[in-house]
C-alpha atoms as a PDB file:
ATOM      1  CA  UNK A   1      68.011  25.964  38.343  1.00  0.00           C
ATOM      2  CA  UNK A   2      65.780  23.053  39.316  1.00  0.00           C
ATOM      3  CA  UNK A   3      64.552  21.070  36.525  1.00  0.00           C
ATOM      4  CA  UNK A   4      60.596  20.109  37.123  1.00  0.00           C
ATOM      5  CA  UNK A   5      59.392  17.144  35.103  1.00  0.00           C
ATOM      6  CA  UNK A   6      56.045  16.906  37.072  1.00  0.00           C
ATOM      7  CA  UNK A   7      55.120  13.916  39.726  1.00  0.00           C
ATOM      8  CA  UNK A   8      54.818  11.035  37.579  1.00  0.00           C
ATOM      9  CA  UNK A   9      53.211   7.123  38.885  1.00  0.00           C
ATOM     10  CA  UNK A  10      52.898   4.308  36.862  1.00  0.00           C
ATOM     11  CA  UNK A  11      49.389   2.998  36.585  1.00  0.00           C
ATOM     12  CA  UNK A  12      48.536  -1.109  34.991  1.00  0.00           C
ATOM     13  CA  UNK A  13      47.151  -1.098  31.817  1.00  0.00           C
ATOM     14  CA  UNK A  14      45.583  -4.783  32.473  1.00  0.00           C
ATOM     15  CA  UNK A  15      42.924  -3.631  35.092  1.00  0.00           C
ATOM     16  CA  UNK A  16      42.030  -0.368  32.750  1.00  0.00           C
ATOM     17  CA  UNK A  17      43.495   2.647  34.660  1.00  0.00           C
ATOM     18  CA  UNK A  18      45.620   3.370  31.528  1.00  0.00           C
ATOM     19  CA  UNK A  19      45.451   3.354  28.303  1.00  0.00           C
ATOM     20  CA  UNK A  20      48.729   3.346  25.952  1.00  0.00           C
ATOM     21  CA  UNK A  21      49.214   5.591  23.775  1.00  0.00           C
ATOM     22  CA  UNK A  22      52.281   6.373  21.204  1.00  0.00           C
ATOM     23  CA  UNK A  23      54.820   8.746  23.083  1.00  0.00           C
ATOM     24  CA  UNK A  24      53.967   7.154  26.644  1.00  0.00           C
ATOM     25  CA  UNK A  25      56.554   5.844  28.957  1.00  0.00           C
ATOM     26  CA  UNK A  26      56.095   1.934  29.400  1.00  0.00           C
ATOM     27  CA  UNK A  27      57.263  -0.493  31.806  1.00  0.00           C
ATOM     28  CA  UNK A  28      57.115  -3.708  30.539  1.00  0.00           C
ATOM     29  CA  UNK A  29      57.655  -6.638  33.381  1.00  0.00           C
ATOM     30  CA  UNK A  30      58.746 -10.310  31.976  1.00  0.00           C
ATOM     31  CA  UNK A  31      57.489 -13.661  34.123  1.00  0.00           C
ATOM     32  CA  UNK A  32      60.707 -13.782  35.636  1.00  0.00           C
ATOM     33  CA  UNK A  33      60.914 -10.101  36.925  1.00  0.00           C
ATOM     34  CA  UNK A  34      63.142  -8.428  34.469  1.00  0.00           C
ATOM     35  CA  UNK A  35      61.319  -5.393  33.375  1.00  0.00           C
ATOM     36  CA  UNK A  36      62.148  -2.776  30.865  1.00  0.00           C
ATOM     37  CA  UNK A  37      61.194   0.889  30.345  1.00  0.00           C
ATOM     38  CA  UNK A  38      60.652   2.215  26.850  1.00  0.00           C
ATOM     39  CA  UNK A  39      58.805   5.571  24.938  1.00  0.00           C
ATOM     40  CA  UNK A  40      56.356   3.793  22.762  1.00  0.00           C
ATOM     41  CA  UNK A  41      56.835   4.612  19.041  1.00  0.00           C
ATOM     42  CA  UNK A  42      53.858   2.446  17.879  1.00  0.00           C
ATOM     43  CA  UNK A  43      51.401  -0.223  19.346  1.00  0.00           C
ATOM     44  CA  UNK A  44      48.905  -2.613  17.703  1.00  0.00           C
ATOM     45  CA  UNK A  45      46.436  -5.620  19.559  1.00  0.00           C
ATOM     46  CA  UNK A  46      49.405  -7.987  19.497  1.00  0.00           C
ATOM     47  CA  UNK A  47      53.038  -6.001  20.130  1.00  0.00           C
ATOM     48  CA  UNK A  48      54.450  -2.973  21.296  1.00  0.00           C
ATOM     49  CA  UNK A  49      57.772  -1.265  19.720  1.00  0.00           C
ATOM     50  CA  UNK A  50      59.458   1.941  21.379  1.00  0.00           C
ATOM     51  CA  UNK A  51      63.380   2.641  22.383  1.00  0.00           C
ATOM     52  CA  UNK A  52      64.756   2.796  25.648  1.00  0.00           C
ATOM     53  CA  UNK A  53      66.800   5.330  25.092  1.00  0.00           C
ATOM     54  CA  UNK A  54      66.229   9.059  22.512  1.00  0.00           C
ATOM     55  CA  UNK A  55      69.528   7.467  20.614  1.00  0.00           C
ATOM     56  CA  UNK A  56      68.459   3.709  20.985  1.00  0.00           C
ATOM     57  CA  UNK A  57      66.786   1.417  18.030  1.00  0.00           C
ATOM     58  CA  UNK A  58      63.238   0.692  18.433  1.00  0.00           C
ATOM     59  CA  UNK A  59      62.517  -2.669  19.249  1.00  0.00           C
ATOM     60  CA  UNK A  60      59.145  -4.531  18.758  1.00  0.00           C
ATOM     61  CA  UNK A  61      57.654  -6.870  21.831  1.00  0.00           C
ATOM     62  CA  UNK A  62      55.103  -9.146  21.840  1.00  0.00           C
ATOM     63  CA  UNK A  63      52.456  -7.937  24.526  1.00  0.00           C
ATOM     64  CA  UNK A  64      52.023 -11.727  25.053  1.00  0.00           C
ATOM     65  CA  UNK A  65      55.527 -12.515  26.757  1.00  0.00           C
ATOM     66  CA  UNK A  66      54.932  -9.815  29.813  1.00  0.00           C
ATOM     67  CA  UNK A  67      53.351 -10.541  32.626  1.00  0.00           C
ATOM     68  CA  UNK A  68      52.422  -6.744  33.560  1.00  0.00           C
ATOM     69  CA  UNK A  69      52.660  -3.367  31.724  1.00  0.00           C
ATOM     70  CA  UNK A  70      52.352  -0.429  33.111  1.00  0.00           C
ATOM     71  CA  UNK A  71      52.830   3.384  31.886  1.00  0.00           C
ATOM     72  CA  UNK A  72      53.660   6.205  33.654  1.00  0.00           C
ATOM     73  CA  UNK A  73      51.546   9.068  33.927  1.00  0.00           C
ATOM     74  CA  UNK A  74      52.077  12.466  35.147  1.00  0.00           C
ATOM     75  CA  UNK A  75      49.529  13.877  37.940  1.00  0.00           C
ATOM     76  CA  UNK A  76      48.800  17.158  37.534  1.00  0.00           C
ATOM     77  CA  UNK A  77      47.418  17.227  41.675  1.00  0.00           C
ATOM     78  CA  UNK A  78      50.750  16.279  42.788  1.00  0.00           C
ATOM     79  CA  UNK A  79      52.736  18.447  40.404  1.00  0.00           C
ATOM     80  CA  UNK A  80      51.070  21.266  41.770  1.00  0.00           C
ATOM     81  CA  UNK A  81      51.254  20.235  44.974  1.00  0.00           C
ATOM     82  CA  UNK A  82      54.818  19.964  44.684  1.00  0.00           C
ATOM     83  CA  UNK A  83      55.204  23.483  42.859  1.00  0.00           C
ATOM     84  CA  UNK A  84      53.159  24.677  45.562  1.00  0.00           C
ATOM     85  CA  UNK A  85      55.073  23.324  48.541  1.00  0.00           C
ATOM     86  CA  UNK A  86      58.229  24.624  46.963  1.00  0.00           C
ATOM     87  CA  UNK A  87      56.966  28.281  46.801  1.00  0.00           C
ATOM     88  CA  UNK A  88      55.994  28.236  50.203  1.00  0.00           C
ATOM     89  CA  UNK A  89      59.478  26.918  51.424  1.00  0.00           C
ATOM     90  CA  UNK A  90      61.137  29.302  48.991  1.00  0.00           C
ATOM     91  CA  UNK A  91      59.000  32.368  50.845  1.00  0.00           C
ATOM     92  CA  UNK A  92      60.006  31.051  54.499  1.00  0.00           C
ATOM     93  CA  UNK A  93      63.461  30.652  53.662  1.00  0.00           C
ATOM     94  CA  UNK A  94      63.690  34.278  51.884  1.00  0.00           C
ATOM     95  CA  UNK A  95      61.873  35.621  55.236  1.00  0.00           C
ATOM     96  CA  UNK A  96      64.172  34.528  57.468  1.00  0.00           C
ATOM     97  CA  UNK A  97      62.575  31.037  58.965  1.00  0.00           C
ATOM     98  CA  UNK A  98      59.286  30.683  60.184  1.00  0.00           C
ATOM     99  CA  UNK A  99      56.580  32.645  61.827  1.00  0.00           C
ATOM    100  CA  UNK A 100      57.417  33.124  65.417  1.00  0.00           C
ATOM    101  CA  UNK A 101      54.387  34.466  67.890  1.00  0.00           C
ATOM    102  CA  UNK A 102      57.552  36.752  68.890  1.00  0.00           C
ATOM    103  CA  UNK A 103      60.259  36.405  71.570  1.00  0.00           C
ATOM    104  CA  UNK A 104      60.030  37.222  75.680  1.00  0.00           C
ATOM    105  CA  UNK A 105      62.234  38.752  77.670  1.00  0.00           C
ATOM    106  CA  UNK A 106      63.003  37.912  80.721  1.00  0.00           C
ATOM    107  CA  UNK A 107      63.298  40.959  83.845  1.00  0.00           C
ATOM    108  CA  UNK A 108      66.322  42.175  84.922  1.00  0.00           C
ATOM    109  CA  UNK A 109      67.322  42.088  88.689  1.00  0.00           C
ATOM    110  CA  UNK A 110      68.449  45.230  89.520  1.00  0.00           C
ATOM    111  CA  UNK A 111      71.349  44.425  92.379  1.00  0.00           C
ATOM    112  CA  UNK A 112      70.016  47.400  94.417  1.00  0.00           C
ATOM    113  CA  UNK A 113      66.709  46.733  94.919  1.00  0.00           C
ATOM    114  CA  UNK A 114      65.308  44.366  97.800  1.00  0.00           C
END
C-alpha cells in the first residue's frame, strides 16, 4: 500500500513565512553549510532543542550559531493535488488506458471488383 505523508516544503523562519512551533520539523543550516534536521521538543528566544531521530537524545542549539532555519510544512493544496492526480491515474489505468475518440477502419478491396 502506498504510504501518503502529504507534500511537505520548507519555508524560512527569518523573513516570517513560518513560525516554529514544538513538534515541527526544523532544518537548521550552520555558516559553513552543514545543516541538520530535527523535531523540535522545545524552543525559547535564544535556543532550540529537538532529536534527529524518534530514538535519538535531544540536543539544545543556540539559534545564534545558524545562519538559516527553516521548517517544513505540509501543504494541504498540493496534498490534494497529489491525492487527486493519483485517483485519476488509478481510474485510467483500471479502464484500460485513456479515452480514445474510437478507432477507423480502413475498406477492404474486394479482388473482384474493378
Amino acid at each position: 500500500m502506498l504510504g501518503l505523508t502529504g507534500c511537505a516544503s520548507l519555508r524560512n523562519v527569518a523573513d516570517g513565512s513560518a513560525t516554529i512551533n514544538v513538534g515541527d520539523t526544523v532544518r537548521l543550516t550552520q555558516p559553513g553549510g552543514e545543516r541538520r534536521d530535527i523535531e523540535v521538543t522545545a524552543l525559547d528566544d535564544q535556543s532550540i532543542s529537538g532529536r534527529a531521530c524518534k530514538n535519538c537524545d535531544v540536543e539544545q542549539f543556540e539559534l545564534s550559531a545558524f545562519d538559516n532555519i527553516q521548517v517544513r510544512k505540509v501543504s494541504g493544496a498540493k496534498t490534494t493535488g497529489l491525492i487527486l492526480g493519483l485517483v485519476l491515474l488509478g481510474g485510467i489505468i483500471d479502464s484500460g488506458g485513456p479515452p480514445t475518440l474510437g478507432t477507423v477502419t480502413p475498406p477492404t478491396l474486394d479482388a473482384g471488383t474493378p
